[in-house]
Protein backbone atom coordinates (compact mmCIF):
# COMPACT_ATOMS: atom_id res chain seq x y z
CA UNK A 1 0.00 0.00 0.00
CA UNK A 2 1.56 3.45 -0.92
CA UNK A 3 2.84 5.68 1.61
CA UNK A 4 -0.36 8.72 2.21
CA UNK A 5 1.06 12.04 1.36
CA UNK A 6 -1.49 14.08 2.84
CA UNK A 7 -2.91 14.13 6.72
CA UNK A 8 -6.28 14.16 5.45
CA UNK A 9 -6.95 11.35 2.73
CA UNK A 10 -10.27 11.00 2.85
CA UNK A 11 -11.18 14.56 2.19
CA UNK A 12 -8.62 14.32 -0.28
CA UNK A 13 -10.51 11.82 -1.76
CA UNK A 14 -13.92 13.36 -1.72
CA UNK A 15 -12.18 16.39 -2.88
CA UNK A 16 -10.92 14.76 -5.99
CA UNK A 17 -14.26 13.03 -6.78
CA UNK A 18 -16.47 16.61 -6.32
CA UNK A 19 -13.78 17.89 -8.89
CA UNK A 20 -14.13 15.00 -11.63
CA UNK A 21 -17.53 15.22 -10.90
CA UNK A 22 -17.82 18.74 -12.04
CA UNK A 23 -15.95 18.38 -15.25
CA UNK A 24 -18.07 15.77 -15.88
CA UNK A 25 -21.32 17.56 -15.96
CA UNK A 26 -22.79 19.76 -18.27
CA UNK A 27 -24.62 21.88 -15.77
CA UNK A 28 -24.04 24.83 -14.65
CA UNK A 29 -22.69 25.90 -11.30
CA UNK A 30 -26.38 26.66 -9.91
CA UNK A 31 -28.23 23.73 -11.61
CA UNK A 32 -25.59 21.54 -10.00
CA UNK A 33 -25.59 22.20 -7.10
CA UNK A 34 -29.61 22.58 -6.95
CA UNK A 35 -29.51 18.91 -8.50
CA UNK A 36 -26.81 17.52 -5.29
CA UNK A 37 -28.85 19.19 -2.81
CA UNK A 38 -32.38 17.08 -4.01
CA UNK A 39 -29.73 14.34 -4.16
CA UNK A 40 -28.70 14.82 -0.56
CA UNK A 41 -32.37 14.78 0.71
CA UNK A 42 -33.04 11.83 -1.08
CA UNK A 43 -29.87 10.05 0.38
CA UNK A 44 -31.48 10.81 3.95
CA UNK A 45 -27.59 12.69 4.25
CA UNK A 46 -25.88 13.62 7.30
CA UNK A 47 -25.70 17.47 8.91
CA UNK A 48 -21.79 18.03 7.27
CA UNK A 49 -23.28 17.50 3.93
CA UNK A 50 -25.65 19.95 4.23
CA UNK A 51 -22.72 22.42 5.47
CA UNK A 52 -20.77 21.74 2.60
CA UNK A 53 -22.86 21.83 0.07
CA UNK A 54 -24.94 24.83 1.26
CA UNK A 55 -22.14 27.05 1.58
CA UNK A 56 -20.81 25.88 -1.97
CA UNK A 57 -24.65 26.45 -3.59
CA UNK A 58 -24.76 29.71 -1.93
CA UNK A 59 -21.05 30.48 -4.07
CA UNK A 60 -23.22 29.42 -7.07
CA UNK A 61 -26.53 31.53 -6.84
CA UNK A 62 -28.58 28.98 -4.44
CA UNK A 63 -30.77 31.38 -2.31
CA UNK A 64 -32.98 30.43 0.50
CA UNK A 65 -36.07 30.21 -1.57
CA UNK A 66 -34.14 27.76 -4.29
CA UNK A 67 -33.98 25.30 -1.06
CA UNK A 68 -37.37 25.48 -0.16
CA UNK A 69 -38.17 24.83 -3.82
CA UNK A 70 -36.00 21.48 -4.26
CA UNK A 71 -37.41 20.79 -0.54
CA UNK A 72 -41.11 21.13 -2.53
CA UNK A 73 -39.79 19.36 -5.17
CA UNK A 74 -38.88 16.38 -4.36
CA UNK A 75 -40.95 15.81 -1.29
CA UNK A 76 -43.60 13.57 -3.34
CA UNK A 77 -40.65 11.79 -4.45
CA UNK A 78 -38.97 11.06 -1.10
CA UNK A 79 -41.98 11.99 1.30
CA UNK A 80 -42.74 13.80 3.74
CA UNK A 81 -40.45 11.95 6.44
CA UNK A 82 -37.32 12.08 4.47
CA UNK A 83 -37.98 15.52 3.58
CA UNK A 84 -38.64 16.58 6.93
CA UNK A 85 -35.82 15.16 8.29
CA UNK A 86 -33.31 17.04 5.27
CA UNK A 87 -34.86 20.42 6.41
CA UNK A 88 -33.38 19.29 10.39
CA UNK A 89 -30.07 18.19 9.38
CA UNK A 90 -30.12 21.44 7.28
CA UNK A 91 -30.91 23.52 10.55
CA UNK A 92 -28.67 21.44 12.78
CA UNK A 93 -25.57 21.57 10.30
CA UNK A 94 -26.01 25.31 9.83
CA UNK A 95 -26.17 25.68 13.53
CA UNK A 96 -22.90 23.72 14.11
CA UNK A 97 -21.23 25.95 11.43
CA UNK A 98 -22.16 28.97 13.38
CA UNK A 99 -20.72 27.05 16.85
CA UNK A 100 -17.57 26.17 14.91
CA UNK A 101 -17.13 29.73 13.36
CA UNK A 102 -17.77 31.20 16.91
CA UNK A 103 -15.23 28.89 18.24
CA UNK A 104 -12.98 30.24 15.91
CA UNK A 105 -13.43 34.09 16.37
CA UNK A 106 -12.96 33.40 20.26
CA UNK A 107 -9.72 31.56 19.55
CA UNK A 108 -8.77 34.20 17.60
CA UNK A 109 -9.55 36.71 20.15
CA UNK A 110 -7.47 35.10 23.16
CA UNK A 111 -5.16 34.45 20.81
CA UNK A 112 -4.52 38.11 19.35
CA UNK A 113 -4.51 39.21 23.22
């Protein structure tokens, strides 16, 4: 087995696939992303998806309202439980992001004093 080069090889990894991914597609940068995020609902994905997709749809043009329309969307696809449950890991992931950037600005702080 090869020697890693990098401490983190698993985002490496995922990294690398989002990337091939990309070239891949046809879409643009909005429909994309508005097509991962129905995908992630339908997956039943976990909070840290949500985070890191979000904040790369937002990048791309994905508004609040473009959420609540894919949430609409696919909801007779997926149902109502599934759907449900995307709109809590969106809230709780978001919510984490806000801890961990808090986190960081109080680091910062003590850090700077």
């Amino acid at each position: 087995m090869p020697a890693q080069s990098s401490e983190t090889p698993v985002l490496d990894l995922i990294a690398a696939m989002n990337a091939s991914s990309v070239e891949a597609c046809g879409l643009d940068g909005r429909s994309l992303m508005l097509v991962r995020l129905a995908a992630l609902v339908a997956v039943d994905a976990p909070p840290a998806s949500y985070v890191v997709n979000l904040g790369v749809a937002a990048g791309a043009g994905v508004d609040e309202q473009s959420v609540r329309d894919v949430l609409a969307a696919v909801a007779p696809i997926v149902g109502t439980p599934r759907t449900v449950s995307a709109l809590g890991k969106m809230v709780r992931g978001l919510g984490l992001a806000l801890e961990l950037a808090e986190g960081d600005d109080a680091a910062a702080g003590s850090a700077a004093s």
